[in-house]
N, C-alpha and C. Protein backbone atom coordinates (compact mmCIF):
# COMPACT_ATOMS: atom_id res chain seq x y z
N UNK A 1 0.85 -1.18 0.00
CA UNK A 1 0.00 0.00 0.00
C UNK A 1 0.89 1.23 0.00
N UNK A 2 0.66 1.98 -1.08
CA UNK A 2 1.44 3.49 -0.97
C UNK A 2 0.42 4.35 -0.67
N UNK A 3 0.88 5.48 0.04
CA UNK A 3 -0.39 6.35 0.14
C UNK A 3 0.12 7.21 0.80
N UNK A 4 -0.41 8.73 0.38
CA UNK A 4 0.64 10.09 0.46
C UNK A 4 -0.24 11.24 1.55
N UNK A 5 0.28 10.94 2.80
CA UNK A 5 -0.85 11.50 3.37
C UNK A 5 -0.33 13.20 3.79
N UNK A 6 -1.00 14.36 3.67
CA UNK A 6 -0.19 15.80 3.67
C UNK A 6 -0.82 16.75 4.50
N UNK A 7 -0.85 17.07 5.07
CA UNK A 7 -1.75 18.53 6.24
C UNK A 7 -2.13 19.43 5.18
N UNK A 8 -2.24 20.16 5.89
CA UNK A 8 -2.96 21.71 4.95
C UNK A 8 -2.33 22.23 4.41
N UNK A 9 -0.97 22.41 5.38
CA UNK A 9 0.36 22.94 4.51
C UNK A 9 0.90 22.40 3.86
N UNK A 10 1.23 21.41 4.07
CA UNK A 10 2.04 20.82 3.35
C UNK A 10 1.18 20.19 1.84
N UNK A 11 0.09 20.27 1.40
CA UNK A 11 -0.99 19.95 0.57
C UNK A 11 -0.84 21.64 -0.41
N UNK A 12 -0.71 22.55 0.10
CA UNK A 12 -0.33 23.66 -0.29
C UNK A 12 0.72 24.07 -1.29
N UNK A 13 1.83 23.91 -0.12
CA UNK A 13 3.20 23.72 -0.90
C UNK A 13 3.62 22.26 -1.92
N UNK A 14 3.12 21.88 -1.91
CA UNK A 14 2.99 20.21 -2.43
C UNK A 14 3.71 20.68 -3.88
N UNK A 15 4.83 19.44 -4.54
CA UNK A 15 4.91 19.41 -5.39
C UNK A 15 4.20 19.20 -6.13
N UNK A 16 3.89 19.92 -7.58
CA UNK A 16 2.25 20.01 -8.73
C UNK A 16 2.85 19.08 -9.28
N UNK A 17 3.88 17.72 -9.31
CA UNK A 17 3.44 16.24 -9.96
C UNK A 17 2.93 14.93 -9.54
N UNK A 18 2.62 15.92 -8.09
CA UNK A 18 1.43 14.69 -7.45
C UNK A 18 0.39 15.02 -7.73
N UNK A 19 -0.34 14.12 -8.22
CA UNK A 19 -2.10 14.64 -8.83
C UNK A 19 -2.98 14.59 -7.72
N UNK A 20 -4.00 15.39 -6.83
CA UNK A 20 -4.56 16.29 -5.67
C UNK A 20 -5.39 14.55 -5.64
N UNK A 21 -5.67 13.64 -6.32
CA UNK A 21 -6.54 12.67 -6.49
C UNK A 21 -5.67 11.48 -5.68
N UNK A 22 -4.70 11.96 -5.32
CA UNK A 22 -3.65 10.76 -5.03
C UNK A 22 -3.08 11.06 -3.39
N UNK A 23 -3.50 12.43 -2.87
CA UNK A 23 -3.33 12.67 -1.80
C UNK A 23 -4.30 12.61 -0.63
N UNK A 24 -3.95 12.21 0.52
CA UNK A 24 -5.36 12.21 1.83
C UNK A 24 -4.64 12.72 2.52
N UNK A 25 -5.52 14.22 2.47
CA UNK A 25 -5.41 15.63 3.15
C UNK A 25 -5.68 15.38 5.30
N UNK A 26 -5.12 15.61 5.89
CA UNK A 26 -4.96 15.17 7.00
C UNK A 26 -6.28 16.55 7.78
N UNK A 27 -7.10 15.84 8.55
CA UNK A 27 -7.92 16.85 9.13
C UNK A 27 -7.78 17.18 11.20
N UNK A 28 -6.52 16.03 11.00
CA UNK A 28 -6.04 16.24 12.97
C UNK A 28 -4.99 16.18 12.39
N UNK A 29 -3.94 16.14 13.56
CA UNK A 29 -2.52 15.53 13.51
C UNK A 29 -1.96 14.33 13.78
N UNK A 30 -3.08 13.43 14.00
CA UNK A 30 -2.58 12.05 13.57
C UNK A 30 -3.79 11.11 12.21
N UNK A 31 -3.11 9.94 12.08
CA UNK A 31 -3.37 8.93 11.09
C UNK A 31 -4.16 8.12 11.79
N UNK A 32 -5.40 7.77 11.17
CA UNK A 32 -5.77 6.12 12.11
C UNK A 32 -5.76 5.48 10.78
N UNK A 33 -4.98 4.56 10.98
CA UNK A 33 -4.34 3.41 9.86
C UNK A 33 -5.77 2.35 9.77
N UNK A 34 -6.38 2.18 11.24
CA UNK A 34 -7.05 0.76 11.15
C UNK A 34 -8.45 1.18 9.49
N UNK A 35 -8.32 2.57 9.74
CA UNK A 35 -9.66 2.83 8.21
C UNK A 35 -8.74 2.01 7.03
N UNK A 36 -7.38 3.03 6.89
CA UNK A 36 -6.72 2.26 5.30
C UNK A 36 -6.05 1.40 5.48
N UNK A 37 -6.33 0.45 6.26
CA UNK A 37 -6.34 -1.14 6.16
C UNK A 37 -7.45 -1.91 5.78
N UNK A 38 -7.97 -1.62 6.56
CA UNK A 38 -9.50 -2.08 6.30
C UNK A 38 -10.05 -1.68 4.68
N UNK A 39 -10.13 -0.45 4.16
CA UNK A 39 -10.13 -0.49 2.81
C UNK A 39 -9.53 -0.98 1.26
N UNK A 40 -8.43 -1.06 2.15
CA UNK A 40 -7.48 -2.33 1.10
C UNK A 40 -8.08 -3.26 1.39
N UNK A 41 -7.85 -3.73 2.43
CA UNK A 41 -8.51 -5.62 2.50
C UNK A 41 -9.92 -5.50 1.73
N UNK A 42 -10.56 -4.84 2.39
CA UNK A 42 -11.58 -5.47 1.45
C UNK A 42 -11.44 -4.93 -0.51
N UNK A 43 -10.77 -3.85 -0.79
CA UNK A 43 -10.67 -3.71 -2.21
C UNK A 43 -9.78 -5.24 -3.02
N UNK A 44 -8.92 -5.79 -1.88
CA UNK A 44 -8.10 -6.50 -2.64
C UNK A 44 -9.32 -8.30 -2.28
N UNK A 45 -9.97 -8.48 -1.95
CA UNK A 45 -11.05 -9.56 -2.25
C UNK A 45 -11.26 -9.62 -3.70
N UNK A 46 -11.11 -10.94 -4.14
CA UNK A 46 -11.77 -11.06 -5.63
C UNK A 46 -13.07 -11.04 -5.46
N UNK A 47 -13.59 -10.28 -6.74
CA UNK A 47 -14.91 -9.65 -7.31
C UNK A 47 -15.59 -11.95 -7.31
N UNK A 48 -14.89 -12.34 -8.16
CA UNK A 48 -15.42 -13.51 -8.44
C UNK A 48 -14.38 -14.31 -8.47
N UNK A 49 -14.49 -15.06 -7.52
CA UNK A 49 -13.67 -16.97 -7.61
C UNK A 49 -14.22 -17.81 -8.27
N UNK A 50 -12.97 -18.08 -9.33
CA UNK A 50 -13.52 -19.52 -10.19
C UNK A 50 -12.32 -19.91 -10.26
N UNK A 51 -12.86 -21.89 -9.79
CA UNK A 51 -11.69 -22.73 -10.60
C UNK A 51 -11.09 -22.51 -11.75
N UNK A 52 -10.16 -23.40 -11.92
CA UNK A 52 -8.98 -23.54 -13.16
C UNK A 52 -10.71 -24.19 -14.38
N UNK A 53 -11.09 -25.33 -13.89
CA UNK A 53 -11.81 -26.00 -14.95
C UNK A 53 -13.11 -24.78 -15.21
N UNK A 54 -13.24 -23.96 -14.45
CA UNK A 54 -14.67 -22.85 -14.41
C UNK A 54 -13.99 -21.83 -14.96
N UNK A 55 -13.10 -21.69 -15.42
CA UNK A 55 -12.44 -20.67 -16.10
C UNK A 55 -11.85 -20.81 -17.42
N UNK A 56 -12.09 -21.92 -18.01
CA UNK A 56 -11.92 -22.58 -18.94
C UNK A 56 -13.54 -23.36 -19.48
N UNK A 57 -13.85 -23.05 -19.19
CA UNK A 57 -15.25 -23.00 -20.03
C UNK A 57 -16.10 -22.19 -19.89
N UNK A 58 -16.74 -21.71 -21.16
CA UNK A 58 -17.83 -20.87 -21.34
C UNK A 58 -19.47 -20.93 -20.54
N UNK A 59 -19.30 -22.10 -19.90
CA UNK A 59 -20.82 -22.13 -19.24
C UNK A 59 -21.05 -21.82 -17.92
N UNK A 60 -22.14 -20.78 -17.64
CA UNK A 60 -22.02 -20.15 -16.81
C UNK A 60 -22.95 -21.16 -15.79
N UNK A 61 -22.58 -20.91 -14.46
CA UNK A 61 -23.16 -22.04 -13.11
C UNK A 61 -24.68 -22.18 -13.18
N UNK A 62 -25.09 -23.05 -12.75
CA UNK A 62 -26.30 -23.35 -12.35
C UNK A 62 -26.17 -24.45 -11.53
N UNK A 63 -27.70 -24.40 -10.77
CA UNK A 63 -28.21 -25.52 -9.87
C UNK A 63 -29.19 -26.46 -9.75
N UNK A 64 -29.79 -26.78 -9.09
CA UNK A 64 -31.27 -27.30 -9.08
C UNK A 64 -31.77 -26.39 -8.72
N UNK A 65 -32.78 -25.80 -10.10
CA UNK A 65 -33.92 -24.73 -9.94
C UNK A 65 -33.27 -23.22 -10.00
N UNK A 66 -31.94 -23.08 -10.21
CA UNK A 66 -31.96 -21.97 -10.70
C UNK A 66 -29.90 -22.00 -12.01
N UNK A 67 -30.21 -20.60 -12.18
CA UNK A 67 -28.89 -20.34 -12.98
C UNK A 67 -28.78 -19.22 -13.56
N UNK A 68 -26.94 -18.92 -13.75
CA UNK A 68 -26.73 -17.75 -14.26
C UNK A 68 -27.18 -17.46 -15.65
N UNK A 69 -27.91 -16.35 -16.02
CA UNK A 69 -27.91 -16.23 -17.45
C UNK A 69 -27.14 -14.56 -18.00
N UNK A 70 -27.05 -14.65 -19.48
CA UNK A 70 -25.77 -13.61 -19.50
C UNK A 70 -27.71 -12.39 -19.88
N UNK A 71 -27.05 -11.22 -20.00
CA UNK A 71 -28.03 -10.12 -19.95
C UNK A 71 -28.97 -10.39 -21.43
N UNK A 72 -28.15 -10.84 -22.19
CA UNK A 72 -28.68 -11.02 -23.93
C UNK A 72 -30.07 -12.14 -23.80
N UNK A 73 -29.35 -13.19 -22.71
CA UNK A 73 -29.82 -14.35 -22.67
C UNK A 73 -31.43 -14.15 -22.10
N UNK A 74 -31.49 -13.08 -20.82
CA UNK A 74 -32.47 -12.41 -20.13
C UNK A 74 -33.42 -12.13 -21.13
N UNK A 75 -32.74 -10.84 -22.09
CA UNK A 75 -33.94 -10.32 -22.95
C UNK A 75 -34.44 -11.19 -23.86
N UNK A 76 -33.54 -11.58 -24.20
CA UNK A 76 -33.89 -13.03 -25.43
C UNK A 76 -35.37 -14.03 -24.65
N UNK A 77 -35.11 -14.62 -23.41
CA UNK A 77 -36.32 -15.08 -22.93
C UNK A 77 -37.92 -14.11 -22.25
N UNK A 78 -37.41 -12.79 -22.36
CA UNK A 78 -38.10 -12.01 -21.93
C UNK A 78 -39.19 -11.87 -23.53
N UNK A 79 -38.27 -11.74 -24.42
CA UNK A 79 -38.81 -11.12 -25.64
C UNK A 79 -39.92 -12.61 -26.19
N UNK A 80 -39.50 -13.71 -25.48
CA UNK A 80 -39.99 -14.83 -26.04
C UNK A 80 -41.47 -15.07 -25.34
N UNK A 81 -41.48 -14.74 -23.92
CA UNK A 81 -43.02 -14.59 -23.35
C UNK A 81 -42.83 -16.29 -22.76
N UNK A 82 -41.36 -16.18 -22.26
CA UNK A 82 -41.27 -17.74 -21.28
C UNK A 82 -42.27 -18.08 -20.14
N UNK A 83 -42.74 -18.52 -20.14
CA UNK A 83 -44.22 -18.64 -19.16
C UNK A 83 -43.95 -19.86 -18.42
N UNK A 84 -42.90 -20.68 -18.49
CA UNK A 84 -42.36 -22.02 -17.74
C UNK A 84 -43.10 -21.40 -16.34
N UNK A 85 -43.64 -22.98 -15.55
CA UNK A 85 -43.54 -22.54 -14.09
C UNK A 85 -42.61 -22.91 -13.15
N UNK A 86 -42.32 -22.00 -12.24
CA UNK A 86 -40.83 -22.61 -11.63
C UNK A 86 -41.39 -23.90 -10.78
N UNK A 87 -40.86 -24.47 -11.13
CA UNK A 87 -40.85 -26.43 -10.89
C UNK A 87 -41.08 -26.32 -8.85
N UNK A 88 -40.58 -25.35 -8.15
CA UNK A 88 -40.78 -25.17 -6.82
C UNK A 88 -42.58 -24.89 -6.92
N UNK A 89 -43.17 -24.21 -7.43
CA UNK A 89 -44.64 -23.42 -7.01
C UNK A 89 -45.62 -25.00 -8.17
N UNK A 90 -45.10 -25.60 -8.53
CA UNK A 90 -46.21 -26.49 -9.55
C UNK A 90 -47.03 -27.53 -8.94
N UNK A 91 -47.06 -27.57 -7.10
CA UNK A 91 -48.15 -28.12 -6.67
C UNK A 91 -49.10 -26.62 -6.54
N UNK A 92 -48.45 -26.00 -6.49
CA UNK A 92 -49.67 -24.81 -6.49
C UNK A 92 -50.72 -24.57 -7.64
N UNK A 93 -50.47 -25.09 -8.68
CA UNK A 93 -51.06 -25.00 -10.32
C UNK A 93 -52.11 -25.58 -9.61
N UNK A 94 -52.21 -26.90 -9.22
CA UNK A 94 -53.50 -27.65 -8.71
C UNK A 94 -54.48 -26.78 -8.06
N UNK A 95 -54.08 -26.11 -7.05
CA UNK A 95 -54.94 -25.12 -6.55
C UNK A 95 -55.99 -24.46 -7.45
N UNK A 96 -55.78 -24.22 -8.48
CA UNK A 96 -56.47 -23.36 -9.64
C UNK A 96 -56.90 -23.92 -9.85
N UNK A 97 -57.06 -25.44 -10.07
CA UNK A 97 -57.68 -26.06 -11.00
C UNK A 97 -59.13 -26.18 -11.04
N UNK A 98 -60.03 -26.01 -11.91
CA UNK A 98 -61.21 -25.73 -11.83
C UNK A 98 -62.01 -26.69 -11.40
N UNK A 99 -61.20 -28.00 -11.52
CA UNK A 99 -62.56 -29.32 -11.20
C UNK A 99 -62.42 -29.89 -10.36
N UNK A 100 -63.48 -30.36 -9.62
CA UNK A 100 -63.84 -30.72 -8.29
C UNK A 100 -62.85 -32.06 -8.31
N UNK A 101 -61.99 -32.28 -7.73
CA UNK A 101 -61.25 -33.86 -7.33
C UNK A 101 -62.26 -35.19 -6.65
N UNK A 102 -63.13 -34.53 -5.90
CA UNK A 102 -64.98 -35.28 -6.02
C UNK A 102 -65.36 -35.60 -6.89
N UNK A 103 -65.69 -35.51 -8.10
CA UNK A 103 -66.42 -35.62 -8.69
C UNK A 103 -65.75 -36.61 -9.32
């Protein structure tokens, strides 16, 4: 971690080839480190973990009853009027059903 921390004055007089975006302007006279630690650690977490074999193929995860789809893939079934029922709610279809199980 580099990080250029400068008071008021010294932010002032500052050499102009540090870019003002790269400095944290001091508002006491000391540092509490435990913040820019804590903001690295969590910036340096990967966004997404995937295996060697999940990184080497194009198909994106799924499970029982659900899965990733890419955004194209979304509209593409959106535009299609997918009406599937999710396989969890399909004792509920019965509920609707119009005819008496009596009869």
């Amino acid at each position: 971690v580099d990080e250029v921390y400068m008071t008021l004055n010294q932010f002032e007089s500052r050499d102009k080839n540090i870019a003002e975006e790269e400095i944290i302007l001091l508002l006491k006279d000391s540092i509490d480190l435990s913040e820019a630690v804590a903001d690295h650690i969590l910036l340096s977490i990967p966004l997404q973990v995937l295996s060697d074999l999940e990184k080497e193929s194009s198909e994106l995860p799924k499970g029982d009853f659900w899965e990733v789809i890419s955004e194209a893939d979304y509209q593409f079934r959106k535009q299609q009027g997918n009406n599937e029922i999710d396989p969890r709610l399909t004792k509920l279809s019965a509920f609707f059903d119009e005819s008496d199980p009596a009869e």
